[in-house]
N, C-alpha and C. Protein backbone atom coordinates (compact mmCIF):
# COMPACT_ATOMS: atom_id res chain seq x y z
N UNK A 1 0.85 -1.20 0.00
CA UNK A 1 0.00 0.00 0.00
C UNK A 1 0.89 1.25 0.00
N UNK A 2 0.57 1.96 -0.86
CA UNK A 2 1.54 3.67 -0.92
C UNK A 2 1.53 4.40 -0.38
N UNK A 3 1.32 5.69 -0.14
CA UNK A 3 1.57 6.40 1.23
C UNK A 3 -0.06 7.22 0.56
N UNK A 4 -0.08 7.29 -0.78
CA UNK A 4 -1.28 8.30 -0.95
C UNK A 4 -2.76 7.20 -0.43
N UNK A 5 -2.88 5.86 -0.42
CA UNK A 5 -3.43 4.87 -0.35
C UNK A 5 -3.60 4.73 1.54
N UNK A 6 -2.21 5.15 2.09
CA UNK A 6 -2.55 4.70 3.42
C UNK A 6 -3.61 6.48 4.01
N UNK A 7 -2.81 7.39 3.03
CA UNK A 7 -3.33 8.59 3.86
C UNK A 7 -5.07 8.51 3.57
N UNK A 8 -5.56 8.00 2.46
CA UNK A 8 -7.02 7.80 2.08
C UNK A 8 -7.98 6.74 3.00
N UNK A 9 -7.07 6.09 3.31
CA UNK A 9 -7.78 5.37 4.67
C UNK A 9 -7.76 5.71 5.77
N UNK A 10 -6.77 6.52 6.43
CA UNK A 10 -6.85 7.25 7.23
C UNK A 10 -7.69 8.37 7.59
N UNK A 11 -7.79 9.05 6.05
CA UNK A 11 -9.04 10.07 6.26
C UNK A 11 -10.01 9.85 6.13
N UNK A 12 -10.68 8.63 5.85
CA UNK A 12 -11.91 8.15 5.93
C UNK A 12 -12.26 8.00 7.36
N UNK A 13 -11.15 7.49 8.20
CA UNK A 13 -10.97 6.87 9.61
C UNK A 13 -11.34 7.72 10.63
N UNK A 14 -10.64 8.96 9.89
CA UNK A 14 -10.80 10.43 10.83
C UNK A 14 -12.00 10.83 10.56
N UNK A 15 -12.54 10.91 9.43
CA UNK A 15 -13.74 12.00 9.11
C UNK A 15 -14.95 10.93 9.41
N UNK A 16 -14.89 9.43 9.49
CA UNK A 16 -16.11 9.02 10.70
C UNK A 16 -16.36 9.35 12.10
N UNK A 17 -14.89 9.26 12.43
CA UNK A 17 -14.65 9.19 13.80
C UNK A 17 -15.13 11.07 14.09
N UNK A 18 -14.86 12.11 13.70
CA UNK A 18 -15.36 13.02 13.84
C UNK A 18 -16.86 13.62 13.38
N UNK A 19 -17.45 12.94 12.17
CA UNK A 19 -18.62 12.90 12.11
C UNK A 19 -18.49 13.72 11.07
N UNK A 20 -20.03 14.19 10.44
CA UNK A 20 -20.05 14.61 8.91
C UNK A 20 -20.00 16.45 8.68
N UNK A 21 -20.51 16.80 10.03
CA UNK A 21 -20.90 18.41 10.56
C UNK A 21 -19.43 19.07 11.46
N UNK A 22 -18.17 17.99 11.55
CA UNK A 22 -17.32 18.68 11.95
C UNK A 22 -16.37 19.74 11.14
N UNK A 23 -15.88 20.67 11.56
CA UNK A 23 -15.07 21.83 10.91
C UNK A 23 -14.36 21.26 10.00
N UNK A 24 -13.41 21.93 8.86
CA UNK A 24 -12.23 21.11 8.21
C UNK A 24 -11.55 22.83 8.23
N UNK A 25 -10.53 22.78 8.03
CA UNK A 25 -9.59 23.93 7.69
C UNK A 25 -9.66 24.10 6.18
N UNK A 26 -10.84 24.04 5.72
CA UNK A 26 -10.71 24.55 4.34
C UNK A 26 -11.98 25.36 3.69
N UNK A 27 -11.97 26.65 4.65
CA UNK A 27 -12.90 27.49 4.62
C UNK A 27 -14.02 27.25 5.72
N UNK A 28 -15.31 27.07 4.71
CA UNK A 28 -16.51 27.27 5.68
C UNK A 28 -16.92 25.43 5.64
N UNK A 29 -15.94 24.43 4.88
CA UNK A 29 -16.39 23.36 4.50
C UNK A 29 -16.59 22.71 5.73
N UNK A 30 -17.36 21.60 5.92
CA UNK A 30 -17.37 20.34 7.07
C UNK A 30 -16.98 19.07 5.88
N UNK A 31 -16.75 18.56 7.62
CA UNK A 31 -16.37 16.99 6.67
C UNK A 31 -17.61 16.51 5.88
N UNK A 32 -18.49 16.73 5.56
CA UNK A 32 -19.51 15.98 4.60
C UNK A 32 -19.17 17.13 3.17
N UNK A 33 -19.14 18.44 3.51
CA UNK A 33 -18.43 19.14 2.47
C UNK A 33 -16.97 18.44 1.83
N UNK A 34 -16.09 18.05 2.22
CA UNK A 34 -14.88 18.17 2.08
C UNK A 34 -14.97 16.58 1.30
N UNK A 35 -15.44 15.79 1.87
CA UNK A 35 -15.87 14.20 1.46
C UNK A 35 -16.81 14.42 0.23
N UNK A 36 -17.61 15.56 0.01
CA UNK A 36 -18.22 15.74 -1.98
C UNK A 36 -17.10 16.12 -2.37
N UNK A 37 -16.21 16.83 -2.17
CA UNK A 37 -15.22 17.32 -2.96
C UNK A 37 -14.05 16.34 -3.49
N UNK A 38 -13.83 15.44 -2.67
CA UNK A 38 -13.14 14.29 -3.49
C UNK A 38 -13.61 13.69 -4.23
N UNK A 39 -15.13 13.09 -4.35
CA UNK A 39 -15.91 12.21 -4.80
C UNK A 39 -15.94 12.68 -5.77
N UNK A 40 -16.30 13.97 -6.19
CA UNK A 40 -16.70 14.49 -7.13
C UNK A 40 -15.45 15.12 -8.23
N UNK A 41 -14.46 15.36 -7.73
CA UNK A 41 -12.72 15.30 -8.35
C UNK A 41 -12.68 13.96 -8.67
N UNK A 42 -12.64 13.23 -8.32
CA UNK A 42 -12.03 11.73 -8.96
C UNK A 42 -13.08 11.13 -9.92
N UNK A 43 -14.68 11.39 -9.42
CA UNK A 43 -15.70 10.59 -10.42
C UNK A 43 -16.59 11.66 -11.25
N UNK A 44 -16.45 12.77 -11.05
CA UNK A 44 -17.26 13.52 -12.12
C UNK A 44 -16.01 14.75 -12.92
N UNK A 45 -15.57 14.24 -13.69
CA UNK A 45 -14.51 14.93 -14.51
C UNK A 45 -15.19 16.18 -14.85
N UNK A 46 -16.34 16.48 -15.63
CA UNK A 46 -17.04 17.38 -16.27
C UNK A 46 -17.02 18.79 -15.57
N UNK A 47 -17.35 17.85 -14.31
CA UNK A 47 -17.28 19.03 -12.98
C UNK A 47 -16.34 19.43 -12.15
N UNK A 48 -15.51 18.52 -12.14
CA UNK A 48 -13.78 18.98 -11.74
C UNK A 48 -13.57 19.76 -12.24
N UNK A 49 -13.63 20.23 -13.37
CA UNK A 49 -12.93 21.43 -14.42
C UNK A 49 -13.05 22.51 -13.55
N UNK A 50 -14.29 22.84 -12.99
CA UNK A 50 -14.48 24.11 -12.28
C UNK A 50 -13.61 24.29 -11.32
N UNK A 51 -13.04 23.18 -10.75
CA UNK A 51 -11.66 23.65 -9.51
C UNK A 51 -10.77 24.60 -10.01
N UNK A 52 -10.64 24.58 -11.38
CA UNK A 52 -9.29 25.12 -11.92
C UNK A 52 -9.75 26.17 -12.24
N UNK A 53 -10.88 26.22 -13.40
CA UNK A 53 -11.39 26.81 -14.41
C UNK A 53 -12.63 27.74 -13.93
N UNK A 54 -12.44 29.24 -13.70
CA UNK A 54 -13.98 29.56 -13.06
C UNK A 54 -15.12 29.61 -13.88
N UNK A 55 -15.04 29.84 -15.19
CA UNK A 55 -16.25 29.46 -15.85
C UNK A 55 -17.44 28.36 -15.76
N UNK A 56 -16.30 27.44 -15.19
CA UNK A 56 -17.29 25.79 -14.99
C UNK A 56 -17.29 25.86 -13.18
N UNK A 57 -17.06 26.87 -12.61
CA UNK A 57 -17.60 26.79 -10.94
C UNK A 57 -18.70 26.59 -10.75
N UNK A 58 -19.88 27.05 -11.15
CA UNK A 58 -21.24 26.87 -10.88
C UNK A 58 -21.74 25.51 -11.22
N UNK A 59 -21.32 24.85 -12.17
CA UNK A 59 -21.54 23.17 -12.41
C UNK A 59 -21.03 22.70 -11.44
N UNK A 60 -19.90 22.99 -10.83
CA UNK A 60 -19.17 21.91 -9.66
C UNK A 60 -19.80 22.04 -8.82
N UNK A 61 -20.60 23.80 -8.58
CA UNK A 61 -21.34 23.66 -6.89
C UNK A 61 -21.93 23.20 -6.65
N UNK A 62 -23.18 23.06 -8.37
CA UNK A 62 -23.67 22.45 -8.05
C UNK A 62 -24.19 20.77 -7.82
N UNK A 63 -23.18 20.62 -8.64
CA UNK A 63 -22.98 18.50 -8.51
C UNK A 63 -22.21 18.24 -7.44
N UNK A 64 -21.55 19.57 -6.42
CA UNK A 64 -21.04 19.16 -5.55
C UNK A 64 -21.67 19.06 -4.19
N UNK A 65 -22.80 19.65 -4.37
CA UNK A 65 -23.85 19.87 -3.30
C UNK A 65 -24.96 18.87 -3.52
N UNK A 66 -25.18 18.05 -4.55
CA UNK A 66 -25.79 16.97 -5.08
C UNK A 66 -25.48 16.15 -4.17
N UNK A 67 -23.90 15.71 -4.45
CA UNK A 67 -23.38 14.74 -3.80
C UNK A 67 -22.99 14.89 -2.63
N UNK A 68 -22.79 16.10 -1.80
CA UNK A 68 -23.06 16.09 -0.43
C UNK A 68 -24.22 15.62 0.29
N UNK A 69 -25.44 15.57 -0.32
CA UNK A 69 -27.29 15.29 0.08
C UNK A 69 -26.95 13.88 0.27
N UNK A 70 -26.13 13.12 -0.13
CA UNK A 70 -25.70 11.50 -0.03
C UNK A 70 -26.01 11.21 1.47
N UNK A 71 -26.20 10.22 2.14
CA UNK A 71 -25.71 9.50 3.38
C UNK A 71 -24.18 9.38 3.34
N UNK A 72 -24.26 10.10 5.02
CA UNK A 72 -22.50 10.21 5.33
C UNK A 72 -21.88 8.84 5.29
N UNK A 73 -22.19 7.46 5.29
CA UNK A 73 -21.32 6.41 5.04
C UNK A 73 -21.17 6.03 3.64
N UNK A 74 -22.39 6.79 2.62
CA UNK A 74 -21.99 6.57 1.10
C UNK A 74 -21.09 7.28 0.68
N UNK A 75 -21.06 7.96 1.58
CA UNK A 75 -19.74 9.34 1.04
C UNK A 75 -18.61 8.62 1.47
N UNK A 76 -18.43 8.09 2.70
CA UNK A 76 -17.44 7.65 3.35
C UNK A 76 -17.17 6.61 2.52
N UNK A 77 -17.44 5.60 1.94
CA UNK A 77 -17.66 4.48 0.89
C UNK A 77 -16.91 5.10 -0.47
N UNK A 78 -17.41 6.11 -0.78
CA UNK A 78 -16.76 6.30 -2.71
C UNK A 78 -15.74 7.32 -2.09
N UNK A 79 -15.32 8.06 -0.76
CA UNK A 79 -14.05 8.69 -0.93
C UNK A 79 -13.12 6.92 -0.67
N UNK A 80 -13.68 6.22 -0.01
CA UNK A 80 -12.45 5.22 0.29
C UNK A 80 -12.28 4.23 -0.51
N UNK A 81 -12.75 4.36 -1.68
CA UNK A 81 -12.90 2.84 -2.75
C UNK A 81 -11.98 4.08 -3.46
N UNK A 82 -11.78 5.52 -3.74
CA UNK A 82 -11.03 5.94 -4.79
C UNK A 82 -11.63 6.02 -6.23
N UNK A 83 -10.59 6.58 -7.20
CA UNK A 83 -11.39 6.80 -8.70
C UNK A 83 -11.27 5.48 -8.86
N UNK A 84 -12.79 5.24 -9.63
CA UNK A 84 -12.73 4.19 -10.71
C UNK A 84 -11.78 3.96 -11.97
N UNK A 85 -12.16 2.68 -12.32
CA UNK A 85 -11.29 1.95 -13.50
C UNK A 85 -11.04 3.59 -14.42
N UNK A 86 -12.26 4.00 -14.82
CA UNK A 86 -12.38 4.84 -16.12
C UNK A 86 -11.88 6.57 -15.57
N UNK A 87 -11.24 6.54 -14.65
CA UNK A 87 -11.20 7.90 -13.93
C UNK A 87 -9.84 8.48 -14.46
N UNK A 88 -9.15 9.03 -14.54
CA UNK A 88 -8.49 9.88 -15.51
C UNK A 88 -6.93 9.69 -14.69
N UNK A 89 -7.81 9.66 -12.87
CA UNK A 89 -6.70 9.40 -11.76
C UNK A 89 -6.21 8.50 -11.55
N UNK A 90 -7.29 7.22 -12.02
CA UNK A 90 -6.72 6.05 -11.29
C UNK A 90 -5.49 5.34 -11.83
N UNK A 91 -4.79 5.74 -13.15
CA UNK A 91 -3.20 5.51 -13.07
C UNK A 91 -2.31 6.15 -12.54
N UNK A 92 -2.55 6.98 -12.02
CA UNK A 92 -1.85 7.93 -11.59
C UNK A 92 -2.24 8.30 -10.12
N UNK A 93 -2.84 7.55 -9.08
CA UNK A 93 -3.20 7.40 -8.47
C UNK A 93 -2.33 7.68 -6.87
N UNK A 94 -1.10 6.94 -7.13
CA UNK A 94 -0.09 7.09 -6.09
C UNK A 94 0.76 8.58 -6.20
N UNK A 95 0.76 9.24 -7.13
CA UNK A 95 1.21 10.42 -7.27
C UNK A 95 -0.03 11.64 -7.10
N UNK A 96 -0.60 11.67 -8.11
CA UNK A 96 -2.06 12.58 -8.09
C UNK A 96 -2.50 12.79 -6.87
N UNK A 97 -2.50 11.94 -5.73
CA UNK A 97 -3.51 11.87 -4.44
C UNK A 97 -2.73 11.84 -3.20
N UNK A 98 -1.23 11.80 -3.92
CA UNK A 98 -0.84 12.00 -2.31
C UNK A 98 -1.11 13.11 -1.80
N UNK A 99 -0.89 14.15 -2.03
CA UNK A 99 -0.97 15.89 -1.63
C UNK A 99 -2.09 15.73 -0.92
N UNK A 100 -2.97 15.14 -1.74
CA UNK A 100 -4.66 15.54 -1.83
C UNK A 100 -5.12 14.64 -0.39
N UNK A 101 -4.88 13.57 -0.47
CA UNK A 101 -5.04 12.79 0.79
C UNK A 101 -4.20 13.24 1.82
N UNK A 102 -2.91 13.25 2.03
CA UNK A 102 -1.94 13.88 3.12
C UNK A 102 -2.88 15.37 3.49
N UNK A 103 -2.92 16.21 2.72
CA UNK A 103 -3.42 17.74 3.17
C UNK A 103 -4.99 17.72 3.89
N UNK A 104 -5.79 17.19 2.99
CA UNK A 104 -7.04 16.83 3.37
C UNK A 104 -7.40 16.20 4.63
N UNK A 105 -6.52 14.97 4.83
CA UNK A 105 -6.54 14.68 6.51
C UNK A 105 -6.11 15.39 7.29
N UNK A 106 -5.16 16.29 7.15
CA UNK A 106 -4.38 17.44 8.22
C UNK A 106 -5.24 18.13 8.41
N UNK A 107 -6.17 18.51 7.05
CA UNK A 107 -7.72 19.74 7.11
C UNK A 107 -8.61 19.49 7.98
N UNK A 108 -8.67 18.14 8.28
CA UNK A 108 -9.62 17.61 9.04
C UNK A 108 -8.83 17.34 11.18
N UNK A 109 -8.01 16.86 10.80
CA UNK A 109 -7.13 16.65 12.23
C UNK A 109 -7.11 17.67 12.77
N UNK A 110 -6.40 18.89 11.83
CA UNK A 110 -6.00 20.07 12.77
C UNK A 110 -6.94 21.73 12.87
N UNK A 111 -8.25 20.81 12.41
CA UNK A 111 -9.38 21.97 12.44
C UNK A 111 -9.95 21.41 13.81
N UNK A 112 -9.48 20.34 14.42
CA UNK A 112 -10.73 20.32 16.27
C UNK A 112 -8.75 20.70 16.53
N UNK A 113 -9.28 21.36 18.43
CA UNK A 113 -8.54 22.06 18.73
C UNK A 113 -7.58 20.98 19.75
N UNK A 114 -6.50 21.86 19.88
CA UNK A 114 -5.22 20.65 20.62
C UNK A 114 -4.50 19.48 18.99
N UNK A 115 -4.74 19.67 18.38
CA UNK A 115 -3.87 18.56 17.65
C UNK A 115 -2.38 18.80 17.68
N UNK A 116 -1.90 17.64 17.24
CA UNK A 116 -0.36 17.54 17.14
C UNK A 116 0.31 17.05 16.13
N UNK A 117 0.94 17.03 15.47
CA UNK A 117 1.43 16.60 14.26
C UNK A 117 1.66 15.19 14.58
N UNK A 118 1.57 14.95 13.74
CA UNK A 118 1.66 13.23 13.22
C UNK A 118 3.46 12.89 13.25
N UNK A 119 3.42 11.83 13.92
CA UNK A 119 5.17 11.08 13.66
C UNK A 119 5.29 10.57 12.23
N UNK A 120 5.51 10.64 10.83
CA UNK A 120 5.72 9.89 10.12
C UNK A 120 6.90 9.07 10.03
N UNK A 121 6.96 8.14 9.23
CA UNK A 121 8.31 7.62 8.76
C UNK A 121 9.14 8.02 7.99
N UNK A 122 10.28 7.84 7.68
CA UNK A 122 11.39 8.80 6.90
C UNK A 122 10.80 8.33 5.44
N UNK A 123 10.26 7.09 5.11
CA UNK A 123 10.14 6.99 3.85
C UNK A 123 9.04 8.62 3.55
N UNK A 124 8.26 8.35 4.40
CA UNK A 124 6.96 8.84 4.01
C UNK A 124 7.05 10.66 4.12
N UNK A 125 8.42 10.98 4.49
CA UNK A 125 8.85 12.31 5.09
C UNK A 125 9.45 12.51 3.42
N UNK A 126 10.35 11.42 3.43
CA UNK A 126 10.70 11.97 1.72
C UNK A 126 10.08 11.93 1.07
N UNK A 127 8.84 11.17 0.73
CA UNK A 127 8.22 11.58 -0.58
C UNK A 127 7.74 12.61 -0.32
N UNK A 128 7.03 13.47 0.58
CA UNK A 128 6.58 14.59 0.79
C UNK A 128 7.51 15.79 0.22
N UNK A 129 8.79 15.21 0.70
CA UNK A 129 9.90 16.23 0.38
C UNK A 129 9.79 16.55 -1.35
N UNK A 130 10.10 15.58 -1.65
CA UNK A 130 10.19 15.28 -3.31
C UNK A 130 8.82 16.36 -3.82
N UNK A 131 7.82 16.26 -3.44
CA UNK A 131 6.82 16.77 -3.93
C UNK A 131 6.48 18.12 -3.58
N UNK A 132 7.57 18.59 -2.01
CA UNK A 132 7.67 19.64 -1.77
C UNK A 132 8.20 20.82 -2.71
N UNK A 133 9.47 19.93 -2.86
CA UNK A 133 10.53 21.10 -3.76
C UNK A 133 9.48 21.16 -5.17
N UNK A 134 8.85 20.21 -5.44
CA UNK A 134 8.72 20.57 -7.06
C UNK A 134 6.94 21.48 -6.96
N UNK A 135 6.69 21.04 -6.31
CA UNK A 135 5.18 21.88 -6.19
C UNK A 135 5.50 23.54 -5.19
N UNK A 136 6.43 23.63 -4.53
CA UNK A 136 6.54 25.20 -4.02
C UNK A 136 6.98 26.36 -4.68
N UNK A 137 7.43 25.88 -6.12
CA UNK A 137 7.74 27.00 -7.44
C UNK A 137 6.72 27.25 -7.56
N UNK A 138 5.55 26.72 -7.63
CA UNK A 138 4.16 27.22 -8.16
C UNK A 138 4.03 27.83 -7.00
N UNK A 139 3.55 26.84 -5.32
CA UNK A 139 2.89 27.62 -4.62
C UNK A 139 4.10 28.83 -3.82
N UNK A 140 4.81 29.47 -4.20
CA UNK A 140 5.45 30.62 -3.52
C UNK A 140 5.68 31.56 -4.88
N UNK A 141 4.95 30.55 -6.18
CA UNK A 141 5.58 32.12 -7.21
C UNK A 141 5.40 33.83 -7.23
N UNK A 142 4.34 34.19 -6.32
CA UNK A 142 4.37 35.34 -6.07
C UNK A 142 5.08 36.24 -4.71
N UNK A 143 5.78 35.24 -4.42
CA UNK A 143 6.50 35.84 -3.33
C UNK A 143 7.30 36.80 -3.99
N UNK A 144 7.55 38.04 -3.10
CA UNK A 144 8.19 39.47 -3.56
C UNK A 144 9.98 38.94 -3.39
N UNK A 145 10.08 38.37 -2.86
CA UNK A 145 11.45 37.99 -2.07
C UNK A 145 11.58 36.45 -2.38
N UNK A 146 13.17 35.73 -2.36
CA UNK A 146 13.30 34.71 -2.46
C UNK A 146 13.12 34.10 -1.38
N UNK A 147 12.01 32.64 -1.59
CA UNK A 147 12.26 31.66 -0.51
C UNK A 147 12.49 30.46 -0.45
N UNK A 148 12.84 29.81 0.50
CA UNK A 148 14.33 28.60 0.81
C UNK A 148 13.38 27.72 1.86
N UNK A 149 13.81 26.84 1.15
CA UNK A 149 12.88 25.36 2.17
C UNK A 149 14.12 24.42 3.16
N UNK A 150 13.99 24.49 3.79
CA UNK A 150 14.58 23.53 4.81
C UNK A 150 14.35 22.53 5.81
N UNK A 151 14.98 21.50 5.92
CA UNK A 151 14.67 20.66 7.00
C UNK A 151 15.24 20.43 7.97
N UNK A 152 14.78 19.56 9.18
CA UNK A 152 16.04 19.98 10.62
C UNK A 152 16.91 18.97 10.04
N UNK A 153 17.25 18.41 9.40
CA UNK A 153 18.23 17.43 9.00
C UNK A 153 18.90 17.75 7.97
N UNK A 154 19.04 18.96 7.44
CA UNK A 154 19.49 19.65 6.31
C UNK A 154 19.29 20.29 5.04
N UNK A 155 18.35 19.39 4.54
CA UNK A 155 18.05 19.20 3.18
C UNK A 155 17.45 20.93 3.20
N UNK A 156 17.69 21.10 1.71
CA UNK A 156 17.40 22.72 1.37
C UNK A 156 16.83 22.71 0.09
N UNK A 157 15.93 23.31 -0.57
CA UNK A 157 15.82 23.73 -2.02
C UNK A 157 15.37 25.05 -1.86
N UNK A 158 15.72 25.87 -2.76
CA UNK A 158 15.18 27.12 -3.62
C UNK A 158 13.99 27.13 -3.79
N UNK A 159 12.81 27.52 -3.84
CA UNK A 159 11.57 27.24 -3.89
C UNK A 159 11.25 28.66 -5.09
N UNK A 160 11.79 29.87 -4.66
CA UNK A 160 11.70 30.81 -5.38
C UNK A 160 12.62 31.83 -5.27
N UNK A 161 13.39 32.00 -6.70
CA UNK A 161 14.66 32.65 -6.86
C UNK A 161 14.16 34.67 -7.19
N UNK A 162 14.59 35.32 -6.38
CA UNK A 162 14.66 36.68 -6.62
C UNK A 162 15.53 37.60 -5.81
N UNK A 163 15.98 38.85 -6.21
CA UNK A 163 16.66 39.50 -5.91
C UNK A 163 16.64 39.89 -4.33
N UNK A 164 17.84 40.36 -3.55
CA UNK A 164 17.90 41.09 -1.77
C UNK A 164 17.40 39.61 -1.59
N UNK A 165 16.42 39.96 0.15
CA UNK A 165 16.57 38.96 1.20
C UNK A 165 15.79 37.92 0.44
N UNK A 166 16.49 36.48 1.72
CA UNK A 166 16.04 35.41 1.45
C UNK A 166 14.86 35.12 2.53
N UNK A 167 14.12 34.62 2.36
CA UNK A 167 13.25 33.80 3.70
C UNK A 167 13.42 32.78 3.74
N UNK A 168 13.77 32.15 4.51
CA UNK A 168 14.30 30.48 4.53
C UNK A 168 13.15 29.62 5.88
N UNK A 169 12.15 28.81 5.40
CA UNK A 169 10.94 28.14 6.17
C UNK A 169 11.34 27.14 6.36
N UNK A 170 11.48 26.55 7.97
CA UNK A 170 12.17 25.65 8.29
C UNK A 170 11.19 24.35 9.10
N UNK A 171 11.16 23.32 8.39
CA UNK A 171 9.88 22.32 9.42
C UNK A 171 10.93 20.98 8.78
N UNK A 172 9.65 20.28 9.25
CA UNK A 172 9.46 18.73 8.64
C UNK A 172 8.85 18.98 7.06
N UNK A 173 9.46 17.83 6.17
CA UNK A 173 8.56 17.98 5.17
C UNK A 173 7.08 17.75 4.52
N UNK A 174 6.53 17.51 5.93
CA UNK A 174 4.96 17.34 6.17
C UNK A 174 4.40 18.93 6.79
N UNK A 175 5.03 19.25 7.40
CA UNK A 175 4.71 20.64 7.82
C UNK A 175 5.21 21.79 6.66
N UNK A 176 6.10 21.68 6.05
CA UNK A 176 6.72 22.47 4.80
C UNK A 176 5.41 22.39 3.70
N UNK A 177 5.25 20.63 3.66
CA UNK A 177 3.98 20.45 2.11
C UNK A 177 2.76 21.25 2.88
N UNK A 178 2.34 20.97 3.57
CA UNK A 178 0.93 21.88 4.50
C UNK A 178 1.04 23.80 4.43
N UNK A 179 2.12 24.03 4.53
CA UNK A 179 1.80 25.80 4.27
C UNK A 179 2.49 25.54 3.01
N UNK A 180 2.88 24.72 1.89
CA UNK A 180 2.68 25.21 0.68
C UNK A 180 1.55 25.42 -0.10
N UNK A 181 0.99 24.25 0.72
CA UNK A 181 -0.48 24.18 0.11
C UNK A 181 -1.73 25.39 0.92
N UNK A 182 -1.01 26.19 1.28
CA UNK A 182 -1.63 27.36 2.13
C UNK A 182 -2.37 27.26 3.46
N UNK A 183 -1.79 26.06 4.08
CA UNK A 183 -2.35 26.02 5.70
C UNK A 183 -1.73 26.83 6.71
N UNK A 184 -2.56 27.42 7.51
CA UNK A 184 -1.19 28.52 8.61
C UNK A 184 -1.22 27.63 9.46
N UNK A 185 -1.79 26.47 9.62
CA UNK A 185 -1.90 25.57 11.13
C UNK A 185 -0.63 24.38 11.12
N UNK A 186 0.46 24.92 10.81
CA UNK A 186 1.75 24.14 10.73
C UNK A 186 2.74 24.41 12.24
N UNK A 187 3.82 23.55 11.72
CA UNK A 187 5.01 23.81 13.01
C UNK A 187 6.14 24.24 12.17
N UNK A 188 6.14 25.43 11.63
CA UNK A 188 7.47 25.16 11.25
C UNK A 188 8.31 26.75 12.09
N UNK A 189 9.40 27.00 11.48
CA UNK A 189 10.40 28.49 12.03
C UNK A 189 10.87 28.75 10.79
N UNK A 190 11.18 29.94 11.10
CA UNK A 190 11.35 30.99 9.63
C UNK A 190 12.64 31.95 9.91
N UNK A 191 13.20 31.93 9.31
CA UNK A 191 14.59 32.84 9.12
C UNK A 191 14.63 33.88 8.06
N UNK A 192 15.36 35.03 8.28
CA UNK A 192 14.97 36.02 7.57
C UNK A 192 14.69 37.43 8.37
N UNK A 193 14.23 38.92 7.24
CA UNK A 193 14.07 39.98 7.71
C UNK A 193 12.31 39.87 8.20
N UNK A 194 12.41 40.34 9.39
CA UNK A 194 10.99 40.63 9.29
C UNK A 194 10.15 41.19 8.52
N UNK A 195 10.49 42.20 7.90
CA UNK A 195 9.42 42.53 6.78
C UNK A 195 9.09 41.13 5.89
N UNK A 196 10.54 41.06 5.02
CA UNK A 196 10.54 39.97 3.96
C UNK A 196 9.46 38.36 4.89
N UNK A 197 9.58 37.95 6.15
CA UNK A 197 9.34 37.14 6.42
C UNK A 197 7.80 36.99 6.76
N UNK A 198 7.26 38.40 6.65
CA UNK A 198 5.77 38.80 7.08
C UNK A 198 5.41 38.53 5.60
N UNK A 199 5.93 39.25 4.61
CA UNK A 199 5.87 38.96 3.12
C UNK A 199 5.00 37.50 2.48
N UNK A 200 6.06 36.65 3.17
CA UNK A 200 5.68 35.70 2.69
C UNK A 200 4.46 34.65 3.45
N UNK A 201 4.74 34.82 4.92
CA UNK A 201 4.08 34.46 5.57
C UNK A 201 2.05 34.95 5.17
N UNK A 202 2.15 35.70 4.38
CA UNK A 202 0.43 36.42 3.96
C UNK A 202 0.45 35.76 2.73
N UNK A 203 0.99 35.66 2.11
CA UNK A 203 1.20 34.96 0.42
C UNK A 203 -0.41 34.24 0.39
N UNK A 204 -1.21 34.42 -0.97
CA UNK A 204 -2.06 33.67 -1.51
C UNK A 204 -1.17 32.30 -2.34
N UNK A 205 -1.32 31.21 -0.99
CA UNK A 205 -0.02 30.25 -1.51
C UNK A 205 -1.05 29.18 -2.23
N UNK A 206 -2.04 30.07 -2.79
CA UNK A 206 -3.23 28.82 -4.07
C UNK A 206 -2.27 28.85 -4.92
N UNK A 207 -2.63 27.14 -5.73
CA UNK A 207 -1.91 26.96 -6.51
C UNK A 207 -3.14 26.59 -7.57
């Protein structure tokens, strides 16, 4: 089982165990919100488009609010069976969904109050990493200032190259992938000028 495979069972695990009306860190959504939004990314292509594309937003809201009206264990059922045979994802499945599963359970964990970060394993720390460096060119491209990814064990990449100060964001690479993907509910430390480091710290880090 892969790491995007274990995190999808996991968030099924969490979002019973918290129920369908609990918070998620991704806006005004609850977990019965957040559980149409996968279902409907992996099995209604037509309507995915609108994630990206705002022209097609109003089709997604509304097939996405369709499929929220479901019973919370049918939801819980087609986020944990994954895309079907014919789904666009399902070869691509172990790559496509890690982000999506890893972030999505954190949305859900670290929206009730007191959580703590998760121990992972080093395997499961590097692939995050891997996906860190190459997805934070997108999510930091509007940073005014260059910024620098780091880990307590060394590892560094460039995330975004520009002129004067650097900001250099220092975590785990589970806490690094989480505020790339624009969560403020991370652990990480930051090096740098305060201005430059406030800079980035506000960033619209949508990708």
């Amino acid at each position: 089982m892969n790491m995007a495979q274990r995190e999808r069972r996991d968030l099924v695990e969490t979002m019973s165990a918290v129920g369908p009306d609990a918070p998620t860190l991704c806006g005004t959504w609850t977990v019965r919100d957040l559980a149409a939004h996968l279902i409907v990314r992996e099995r209604r292509p037509d309507a995915s488009l609108g994630i990206m594309l705002k022209p097609f937003a109003g089709h997604l809201e509304s097939v996405q609010n369709k499929a929220a009206a479901k019973p919370f264990d049918d939801l819980l059922e087609l986020v944990r069976t994954g895309p079907p045979l014919w789904s666009p994802l399902k070869p691509i499945d172990a790559v496509a969904n890690l982000g999506e599963m890893f972030v999505h359970h954190e949305d859900v964990r670290r929206a009730a109050p007191g959580w703590e970060p998760r121990r992972l394993s080093a395997d499961d720390e590097t692939a995050l990493w891997n996906m860190v460096r190459r997805m934070g060119r997108a999510a930091y491209r509007k940073s005014p200032v260059a910024v620098a990814l780091e880990t307590p064990d060394g590892r560094q990449a460039r995330v975004k190259k520009a002129q004067g100060p650097v900001v250099t964001l220092v975590g785990a690479p589970s806490e690094l992938v989480l505020h790339a993907f624009g969560r403020d509910q991370v652990r990480i430390e930051t090096r740098g000028e305060p201005d430059a480091v406030r800079a980035v710290l506000e960033l619209d880090r949508s990708i």
